[in-house]
Protein backbone atom coordinates (compact mmCIF):
# COMPACT_ATOMS: atom_id res chain seq x y z
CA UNK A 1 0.00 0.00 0.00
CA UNK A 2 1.31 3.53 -1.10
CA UNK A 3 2.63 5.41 2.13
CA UNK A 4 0.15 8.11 1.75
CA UNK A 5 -2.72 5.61 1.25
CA UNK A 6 -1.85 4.05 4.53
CA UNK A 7 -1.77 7.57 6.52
CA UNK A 8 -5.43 8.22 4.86
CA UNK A 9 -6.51 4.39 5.98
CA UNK A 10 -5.60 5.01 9.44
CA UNK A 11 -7.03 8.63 9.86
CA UNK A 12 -10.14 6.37 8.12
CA UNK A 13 -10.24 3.80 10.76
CA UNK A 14 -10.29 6.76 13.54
CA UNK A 15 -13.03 9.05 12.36
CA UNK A 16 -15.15 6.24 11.28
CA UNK A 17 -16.11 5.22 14.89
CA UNK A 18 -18.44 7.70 14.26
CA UNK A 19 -20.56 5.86 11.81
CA UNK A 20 -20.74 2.65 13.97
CA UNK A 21 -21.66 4.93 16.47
CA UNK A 22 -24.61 6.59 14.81
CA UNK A 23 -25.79 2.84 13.34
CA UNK A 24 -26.13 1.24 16.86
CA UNK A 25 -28.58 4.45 17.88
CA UNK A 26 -30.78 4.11 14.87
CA UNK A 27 -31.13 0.57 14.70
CA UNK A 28 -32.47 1.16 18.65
CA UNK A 29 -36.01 2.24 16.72
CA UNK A 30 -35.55 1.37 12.84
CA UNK A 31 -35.96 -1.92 11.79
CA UNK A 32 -34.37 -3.24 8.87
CA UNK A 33 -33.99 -0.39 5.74
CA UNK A 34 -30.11 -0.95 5.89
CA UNK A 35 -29.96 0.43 2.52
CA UNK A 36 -31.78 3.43 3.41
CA UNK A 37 -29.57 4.00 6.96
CA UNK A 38 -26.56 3.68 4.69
CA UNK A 39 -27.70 5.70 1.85
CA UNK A 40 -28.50 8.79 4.92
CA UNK A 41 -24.72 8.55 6.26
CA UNK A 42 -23.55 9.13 2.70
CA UNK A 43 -25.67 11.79 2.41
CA UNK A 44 -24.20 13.41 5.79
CA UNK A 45 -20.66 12.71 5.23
CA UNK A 46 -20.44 13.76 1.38
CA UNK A 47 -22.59 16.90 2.32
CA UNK A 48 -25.18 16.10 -0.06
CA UNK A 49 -29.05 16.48 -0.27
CA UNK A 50 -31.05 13.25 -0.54
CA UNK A 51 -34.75 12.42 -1.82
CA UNK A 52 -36.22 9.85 -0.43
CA UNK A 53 -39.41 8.03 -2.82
CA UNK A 54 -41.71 5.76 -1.38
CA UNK A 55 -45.42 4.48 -0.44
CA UNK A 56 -46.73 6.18 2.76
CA UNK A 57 -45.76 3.95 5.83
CA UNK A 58 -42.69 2.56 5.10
CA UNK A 59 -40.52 4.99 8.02
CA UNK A 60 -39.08 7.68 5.44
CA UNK A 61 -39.93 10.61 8.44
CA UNK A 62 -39.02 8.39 10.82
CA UNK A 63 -35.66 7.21 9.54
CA UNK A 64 -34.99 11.14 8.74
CA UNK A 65 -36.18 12.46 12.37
CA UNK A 66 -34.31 9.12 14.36
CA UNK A 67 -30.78 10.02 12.22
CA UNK A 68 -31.38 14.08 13.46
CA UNK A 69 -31.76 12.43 16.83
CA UNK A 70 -28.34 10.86 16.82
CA UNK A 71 -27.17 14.26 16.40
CA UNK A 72 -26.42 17.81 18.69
CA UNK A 73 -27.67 19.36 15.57
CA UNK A 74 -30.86 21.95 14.90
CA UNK A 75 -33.28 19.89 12.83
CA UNK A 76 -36.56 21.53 11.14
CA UNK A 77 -39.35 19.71 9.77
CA UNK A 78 -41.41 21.53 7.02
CA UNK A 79 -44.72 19.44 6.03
CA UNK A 80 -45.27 20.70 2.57
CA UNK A 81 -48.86 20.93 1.44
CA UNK A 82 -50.59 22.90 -1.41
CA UNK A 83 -51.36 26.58 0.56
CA UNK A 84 -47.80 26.52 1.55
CA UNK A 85 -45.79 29.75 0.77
CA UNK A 86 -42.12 30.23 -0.06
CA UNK A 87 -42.29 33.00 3.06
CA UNK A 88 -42.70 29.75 5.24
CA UNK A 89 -39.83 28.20 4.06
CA UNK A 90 -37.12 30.75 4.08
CA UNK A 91 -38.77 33.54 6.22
CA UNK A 92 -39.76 37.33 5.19
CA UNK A 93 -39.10 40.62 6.15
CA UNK A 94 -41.97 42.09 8.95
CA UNK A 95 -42.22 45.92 9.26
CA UNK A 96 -41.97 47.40 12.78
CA UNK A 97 -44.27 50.03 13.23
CA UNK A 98 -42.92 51.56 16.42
CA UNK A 99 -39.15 51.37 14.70
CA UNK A 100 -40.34 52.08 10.88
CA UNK A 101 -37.75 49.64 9.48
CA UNK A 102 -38.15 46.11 8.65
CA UNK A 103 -36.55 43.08 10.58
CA UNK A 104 -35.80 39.53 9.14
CA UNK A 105 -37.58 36.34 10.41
CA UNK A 106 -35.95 33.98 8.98
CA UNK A 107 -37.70 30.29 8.48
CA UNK A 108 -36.85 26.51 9.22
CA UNK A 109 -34.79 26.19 6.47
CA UNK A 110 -31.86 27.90 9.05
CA UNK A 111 -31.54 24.61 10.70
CA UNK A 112 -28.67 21.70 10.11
CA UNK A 113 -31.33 19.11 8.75
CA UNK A 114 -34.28 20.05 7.27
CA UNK A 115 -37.06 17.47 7.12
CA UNK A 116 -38.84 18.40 3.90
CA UNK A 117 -41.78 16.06 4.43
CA UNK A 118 -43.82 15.62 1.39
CA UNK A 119 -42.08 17.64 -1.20
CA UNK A 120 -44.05 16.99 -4.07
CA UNK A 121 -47.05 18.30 -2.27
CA UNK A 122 -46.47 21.65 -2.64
CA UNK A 123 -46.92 23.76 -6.02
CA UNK A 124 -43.27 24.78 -7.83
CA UNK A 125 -42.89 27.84 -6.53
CA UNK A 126 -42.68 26.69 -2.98
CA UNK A 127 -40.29 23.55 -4.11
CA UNK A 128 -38.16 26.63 -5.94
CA UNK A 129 -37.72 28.25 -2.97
CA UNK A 130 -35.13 25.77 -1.77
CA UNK A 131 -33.24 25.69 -4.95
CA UNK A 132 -30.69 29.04 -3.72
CA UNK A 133 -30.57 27.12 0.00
CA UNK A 134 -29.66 23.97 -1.77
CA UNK A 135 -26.97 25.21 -4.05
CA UNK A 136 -25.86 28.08 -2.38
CA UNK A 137 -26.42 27.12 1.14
CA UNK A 138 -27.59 30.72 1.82
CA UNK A 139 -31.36 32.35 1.37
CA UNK A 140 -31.92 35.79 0.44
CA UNK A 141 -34.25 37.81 1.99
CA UNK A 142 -35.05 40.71 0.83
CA UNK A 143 -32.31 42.72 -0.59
CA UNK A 144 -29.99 40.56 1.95
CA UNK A 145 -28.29 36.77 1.53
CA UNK A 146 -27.91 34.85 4.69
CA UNK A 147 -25.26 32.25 4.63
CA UNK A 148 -26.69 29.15 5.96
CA UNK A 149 -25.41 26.99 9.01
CA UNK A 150 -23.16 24.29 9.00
CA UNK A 151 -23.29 21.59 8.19
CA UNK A 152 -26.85 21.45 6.18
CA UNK A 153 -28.76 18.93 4.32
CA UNK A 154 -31.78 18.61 3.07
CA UNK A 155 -33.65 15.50 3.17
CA UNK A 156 -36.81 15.30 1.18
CA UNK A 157 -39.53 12.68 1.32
CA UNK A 158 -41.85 11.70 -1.66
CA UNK A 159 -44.74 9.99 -2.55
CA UNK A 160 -44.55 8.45 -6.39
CA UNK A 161 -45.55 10.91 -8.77
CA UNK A 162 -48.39 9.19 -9.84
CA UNK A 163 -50.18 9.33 -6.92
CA UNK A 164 -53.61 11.76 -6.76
CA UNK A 165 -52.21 15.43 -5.70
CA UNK A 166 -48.82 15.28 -6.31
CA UNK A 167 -46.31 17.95 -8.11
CA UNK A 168 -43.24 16.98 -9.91
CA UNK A 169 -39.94 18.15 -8.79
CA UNK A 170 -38.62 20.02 -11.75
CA UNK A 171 -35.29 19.03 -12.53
CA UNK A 172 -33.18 21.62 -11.99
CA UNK A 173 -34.21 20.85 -8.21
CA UNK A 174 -34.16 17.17 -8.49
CA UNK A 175 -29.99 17.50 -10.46
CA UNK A 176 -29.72 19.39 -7.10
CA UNK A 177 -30.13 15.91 -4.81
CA UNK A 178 -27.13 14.24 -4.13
CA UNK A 179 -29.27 10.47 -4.92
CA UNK A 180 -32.53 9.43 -5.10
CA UNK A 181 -33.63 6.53 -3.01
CA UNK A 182 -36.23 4.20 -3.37
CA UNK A 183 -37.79 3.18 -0.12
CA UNK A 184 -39.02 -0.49 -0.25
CA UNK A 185 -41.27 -3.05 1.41
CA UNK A 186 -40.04 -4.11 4.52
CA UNK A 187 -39.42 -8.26 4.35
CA UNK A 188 -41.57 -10.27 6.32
CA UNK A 189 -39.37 -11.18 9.38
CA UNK A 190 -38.63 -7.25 9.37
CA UNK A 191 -42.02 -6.72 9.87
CA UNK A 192 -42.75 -9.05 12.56
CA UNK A 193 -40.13 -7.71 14.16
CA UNK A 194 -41.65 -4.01 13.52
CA UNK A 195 -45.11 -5.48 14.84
CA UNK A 196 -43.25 -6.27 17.90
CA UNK A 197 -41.54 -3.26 19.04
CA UNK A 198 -44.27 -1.16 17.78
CA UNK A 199 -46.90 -2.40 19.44
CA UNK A 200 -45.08 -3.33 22.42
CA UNK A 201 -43.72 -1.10 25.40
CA UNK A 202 -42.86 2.26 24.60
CA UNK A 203 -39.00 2.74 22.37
CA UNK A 204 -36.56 4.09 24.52
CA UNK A 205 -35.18 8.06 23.29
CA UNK A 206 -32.81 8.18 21.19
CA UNK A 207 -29.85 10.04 22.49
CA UNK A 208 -27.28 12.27 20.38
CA UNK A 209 -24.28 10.72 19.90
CA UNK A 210 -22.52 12.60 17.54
CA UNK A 211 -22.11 16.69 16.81
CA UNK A 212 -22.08 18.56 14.32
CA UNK A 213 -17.95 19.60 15.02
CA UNK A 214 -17.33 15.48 14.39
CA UNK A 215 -19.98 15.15 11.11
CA UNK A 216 -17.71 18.29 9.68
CA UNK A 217 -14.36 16.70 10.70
CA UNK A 218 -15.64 13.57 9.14
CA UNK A 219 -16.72 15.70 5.97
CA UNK A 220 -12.97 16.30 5.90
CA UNK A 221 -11.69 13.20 5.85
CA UNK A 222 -14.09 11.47 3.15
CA UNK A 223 -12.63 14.45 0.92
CA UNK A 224 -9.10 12.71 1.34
CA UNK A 225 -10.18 9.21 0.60
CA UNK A 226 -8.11 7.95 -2.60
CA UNK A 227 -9.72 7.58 -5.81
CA UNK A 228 -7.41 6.01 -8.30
CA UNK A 229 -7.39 7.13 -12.05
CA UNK A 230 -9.06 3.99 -13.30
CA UNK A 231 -11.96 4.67 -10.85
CA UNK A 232 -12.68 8.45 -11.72
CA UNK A 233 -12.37 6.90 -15.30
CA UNK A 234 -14.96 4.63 -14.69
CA UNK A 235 -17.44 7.04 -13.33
CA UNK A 236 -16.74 9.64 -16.39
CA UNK A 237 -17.76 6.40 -18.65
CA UNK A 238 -21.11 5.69 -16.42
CA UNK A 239 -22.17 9.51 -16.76
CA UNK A 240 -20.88 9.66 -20.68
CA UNK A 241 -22.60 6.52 -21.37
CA UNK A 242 -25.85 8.85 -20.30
CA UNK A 243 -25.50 10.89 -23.13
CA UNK A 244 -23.60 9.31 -25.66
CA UNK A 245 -24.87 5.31 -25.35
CA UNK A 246 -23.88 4.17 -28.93
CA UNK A 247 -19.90 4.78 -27.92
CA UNK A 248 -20.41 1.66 -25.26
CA UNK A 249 -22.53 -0.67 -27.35
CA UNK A 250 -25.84 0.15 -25.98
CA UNK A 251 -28.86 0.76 -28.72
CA UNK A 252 -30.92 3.40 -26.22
CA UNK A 253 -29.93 6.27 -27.76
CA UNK A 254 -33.89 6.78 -28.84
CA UNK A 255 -34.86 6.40 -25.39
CA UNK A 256 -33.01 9.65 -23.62
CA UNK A 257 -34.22 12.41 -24.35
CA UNK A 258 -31.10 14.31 -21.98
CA UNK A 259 -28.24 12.79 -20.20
CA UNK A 260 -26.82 12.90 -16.43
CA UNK A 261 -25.44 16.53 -15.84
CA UNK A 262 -21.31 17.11 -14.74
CA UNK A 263 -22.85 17.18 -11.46
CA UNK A 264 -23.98 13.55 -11.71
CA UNK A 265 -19.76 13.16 -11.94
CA UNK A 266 -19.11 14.95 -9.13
CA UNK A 267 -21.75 13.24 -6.79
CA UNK A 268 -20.95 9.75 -7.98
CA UNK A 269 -17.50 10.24 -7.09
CA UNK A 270 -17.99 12.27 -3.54
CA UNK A 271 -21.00 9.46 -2.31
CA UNK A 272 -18.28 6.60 -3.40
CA UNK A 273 -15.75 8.40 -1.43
CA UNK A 274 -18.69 8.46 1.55
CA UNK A 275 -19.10 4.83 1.02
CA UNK A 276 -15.78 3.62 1.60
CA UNK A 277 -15.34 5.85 4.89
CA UNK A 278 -18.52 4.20 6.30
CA UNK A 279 -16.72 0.37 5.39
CA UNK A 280 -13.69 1.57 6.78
CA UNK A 281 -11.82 2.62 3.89
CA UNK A 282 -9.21 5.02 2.47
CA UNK A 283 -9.41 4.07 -0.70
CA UNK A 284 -12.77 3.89 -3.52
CA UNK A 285 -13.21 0.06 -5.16
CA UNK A 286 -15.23 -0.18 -8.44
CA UNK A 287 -18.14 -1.42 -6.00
CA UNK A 288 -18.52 1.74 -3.80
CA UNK A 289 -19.20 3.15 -7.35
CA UNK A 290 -21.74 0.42 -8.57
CA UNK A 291 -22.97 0.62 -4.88
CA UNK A 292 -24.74 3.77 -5.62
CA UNK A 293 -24.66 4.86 -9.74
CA UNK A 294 -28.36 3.69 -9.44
CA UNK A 295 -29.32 6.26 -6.42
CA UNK A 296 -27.06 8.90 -8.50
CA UNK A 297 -28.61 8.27 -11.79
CA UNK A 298 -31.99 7.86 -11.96
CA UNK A 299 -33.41 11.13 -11.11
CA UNK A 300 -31.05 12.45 -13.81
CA UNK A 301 -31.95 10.77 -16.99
CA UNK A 302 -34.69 12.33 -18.64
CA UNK A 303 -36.54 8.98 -20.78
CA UNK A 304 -38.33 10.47 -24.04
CA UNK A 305 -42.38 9.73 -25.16
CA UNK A 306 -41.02 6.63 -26.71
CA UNK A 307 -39.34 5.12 -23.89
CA UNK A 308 -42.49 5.76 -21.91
CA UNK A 309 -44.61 4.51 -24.33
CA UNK A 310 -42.94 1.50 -23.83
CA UNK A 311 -42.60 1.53 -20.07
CA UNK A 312 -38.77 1.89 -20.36
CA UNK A 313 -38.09 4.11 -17.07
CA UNK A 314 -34.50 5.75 -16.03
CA UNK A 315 -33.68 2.97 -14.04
CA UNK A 316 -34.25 0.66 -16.17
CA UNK A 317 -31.43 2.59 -18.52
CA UNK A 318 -29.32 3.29 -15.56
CA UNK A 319 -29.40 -0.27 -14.91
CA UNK A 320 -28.45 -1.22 -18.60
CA UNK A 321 -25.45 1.38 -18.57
CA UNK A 322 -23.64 -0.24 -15.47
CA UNK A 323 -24.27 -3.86 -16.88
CA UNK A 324 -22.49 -2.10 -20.29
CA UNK A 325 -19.60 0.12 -19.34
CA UNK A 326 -16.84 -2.24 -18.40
CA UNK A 327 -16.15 -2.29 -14.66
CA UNK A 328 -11.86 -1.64 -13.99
């Protein structure tokens, strides 16, 4: 092992303890969903937003509020409906009659996790009012931009699209999510074992056991995490592959309409990075990248009338692109 691999694998194995830490306290009250506990700590530690898609009842808001638990961080949790205004996200300016000048009240969106709870309930120019925080991480207000605090995320729940009620994330907001995970059906022994402790004596609280000072030092270290030249290779194939299929083979040219953004290359790389800090690693293997190119993906292909016509969705072509592009 290269010398400076080996000082990155050891400052690796300290800072992780974190992560095991933050693990024992959420599996206290979630059951199962390993995928989607994982898929939240890359989201934390690569300082990315995540979406979260799934049938009502399946413990998106829980999973969210249990993993702001762990932490000595401010959490917010915004339930987006249809009457909500873009004021009650970011906050307004109110006049003072006895001063004549106007003060700031600034919204929940000045927290460290922000719950967005139903995000495609609310009409587009409430989702667009995240899109500066997002980016940014600052809000203007007024005539005034205030910097947001550190560290932020913002993790969004969904119901599917096609459900009654519902407005699509346009996707300059959806490019702006780090990954976009599907929440599944629990298995049956999970859900026993849900039935159990749910209906059983009440959970015990969950206690902090991490701050924000160690999630930013952490940050820092999943930055340095070694990515070899074949790997960042490999991911400029899987996003190129998006736009230009016919170079590696594949005949779905007809079926994308646009392509994954440079972002798409940036994120892949950054939640891989993320992923091999949570298994203990300095360094980024061809499956940290394959572990999430899916979550990274799929929100980010754009599928044209043909492709829906015949029910070919973005995963599907995601799916087809990492069987294609040869893994290093």
């Amino acid at each position: 092992m290269h010398p400076e691999i080996r000082q990155i694998q050891e400052l690796v194995e300290r800072e992780s303890e974190i992560v095991r830490r933050i693990r024992l306290e959420v599996g206290t009250v979630i059951v199962g969903q390993d995928g989607l506990v994982l898929r939240l700590l890359v989201g934390l530690l690569a300082d990315g937003h995540l979406l979260l898609e799934g049938v009502p009842g399946l413990a998106k808001t829980l999973a969210v509020r249990t993993l702001a638990s762990c932490l000595n961080a401010r959490f917010a949790r915004i339930q987006f409906t249809p009457d909500l205004l873009p004021a009650d996200l970011i906050g307004t300016l109110v006049f003072n009659p006895k001063t004549a000048d106007f003060t700031t009240r600034k919204g929940p969106v000045f927290a460290n996790i922000v719950l967005a709870d139903e995000i495609n309930r609310a009409p587009a120019k409430v989702q667009s009012a995240l899109l500066e925080a997002m980016q940014e991480r600052q809000v203007t207000i007024g005539e005034t931009s205030h910097p947001l605090p550190e560290p932020f995320i913002v993790l969004a729940t969904q119901n599917p699209i096609e459900q009654e009620g519902t407005y699509p994330l346009p996707e300059a907001q959806l490019d702006r999510f780090l990954l976009k995970i599907k929440v599944d059906y629990p298995s049956r022994q999970e859900e026993r074992e849900i039935l159990d402790r749910m209906t059983g004596p009440p959970l015990p609280a969950v206690r902090p056991v991490a701050t924000t000072e160690e999630i930013l030092r952490a940050r820092g270290t999943v930055r340095m995490v070694y990515v070899d030249e074949k790997i960042r290779e490999y991911v400029l194939d899987l996003v190129a592959a998006t736009r230009r299929p016919k170079e590696y083979g594949l005949d779905i040219a007809s079926w994308i309409a646009y392509g994954a953004s440079p972002r798409a290359t940036l994120y892949l790389t950054t939640a891989a990075k993320a992923h091999a800090f949570i298994n203990g690693r300095g360094y980024v293997t061809p499956d940290d990248v394959k572990a999430l190119a899916l979550d990274v993906l799929r929100h980010r292909i754009l599928t044209t009338y043909e492709a829906e016509a015949r029910e070919i969705g973005a995963e599907d072509l995601a799916t087809r692109i990492l069987e294609a592009v040869p893994v290093p």
